[in-house]
Protein backbone atom coordinates (compact mmCIF):
# COMPACT_ATOMS: atom_id res chain seq x y z
CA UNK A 1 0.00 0.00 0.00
CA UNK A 2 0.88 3.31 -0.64
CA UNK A 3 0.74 6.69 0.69
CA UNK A 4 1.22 10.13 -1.79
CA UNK A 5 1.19 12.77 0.68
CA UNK A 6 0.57 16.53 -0.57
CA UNK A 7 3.09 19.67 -0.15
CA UNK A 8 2.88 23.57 -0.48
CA UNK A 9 6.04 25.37 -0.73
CA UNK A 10 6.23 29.33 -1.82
CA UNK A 11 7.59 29.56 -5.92
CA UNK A 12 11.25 30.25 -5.43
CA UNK A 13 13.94 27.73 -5.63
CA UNK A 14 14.83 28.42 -2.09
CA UNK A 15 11.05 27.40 -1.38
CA UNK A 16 10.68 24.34 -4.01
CA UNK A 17 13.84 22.78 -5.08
CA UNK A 18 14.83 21.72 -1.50
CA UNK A 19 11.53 20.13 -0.83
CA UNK A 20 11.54 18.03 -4.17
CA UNK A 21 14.90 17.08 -3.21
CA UNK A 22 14.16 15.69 -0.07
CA UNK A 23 11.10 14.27 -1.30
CA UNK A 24 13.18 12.01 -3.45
CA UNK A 25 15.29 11.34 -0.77
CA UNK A 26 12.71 10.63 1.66
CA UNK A 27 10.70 8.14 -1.13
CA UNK A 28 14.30 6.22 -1.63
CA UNK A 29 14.47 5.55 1.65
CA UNK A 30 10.14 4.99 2.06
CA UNK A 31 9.53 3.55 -1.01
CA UNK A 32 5.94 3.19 0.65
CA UNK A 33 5.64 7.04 0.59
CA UNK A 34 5.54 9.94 -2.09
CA UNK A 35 5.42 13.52 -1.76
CA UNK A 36 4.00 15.79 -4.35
CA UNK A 37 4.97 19.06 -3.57
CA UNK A 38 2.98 22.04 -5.51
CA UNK A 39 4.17 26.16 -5.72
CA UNK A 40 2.26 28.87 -5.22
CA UNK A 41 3.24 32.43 -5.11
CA UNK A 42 3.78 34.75 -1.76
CA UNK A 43 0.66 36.70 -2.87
CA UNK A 44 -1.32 33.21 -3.26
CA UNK A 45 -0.16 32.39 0.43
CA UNK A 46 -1.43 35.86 1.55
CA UNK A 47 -4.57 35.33 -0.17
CA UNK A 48 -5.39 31.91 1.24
CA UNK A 49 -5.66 31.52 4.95
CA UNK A 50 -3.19 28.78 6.58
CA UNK A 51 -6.53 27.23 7.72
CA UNK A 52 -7.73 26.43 4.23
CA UNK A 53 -4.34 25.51 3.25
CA UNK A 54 -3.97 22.99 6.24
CA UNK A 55 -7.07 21.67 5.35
CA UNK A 56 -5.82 20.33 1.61
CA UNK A 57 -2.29 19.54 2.05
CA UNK A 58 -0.37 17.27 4.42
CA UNK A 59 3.17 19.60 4.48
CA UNK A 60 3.08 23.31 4.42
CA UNK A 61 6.27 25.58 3.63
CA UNK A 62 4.97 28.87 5.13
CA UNK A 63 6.70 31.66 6.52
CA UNK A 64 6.64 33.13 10.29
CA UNK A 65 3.72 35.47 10.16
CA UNK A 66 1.73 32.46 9.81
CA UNK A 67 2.42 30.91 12.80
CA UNK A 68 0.31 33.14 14.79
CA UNK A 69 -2.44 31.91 12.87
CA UNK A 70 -1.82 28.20 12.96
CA UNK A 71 -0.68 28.03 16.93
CA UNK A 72 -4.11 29.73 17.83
CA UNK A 73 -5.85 27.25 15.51
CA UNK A 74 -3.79 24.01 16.52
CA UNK A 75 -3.18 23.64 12.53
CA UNK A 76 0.24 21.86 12.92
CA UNK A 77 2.26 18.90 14.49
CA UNK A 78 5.99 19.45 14.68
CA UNK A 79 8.18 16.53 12.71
């Protein structure tokens, strides 16, 4: 069995290229698990509360101001 688990990252190689990375990494060493990560832009992230985004993906890339938001809201689980 399987399990494809769902990423957000910001659209900057800083943001994306990392995360794909260590998706593959992570998958050679799970074989049992994938990671599709997807890109958005800052202004998407601004647009779209970490709620909603929390709600349709598994791992989030988000920045600091954010964190406010998703503490108050128990949104995350640390790694």
């Amino acid at each position: 069995m399987s399990t494809l688990l769902r990423g957000i990252t910001w659209n900057h190689t800083r943001g994306f290229g990392p995360m794909v990375a260590t998706a593959q990494r992570w998958h050679e060493l799970h074989p049992d698990v994938e990671i599709a990560w997807e890109r958005r832009t800052l202004q998407a992230f601004a647009d779209e509360s970490i709620t909603a985004l929390a709600q349709r993906f598994d791992l989030l890339v988000v920045d600091h101001p954010s964190m406010g938001e998703a503490a108050a809201h128990g949104l995350f689980l640390p790694l």
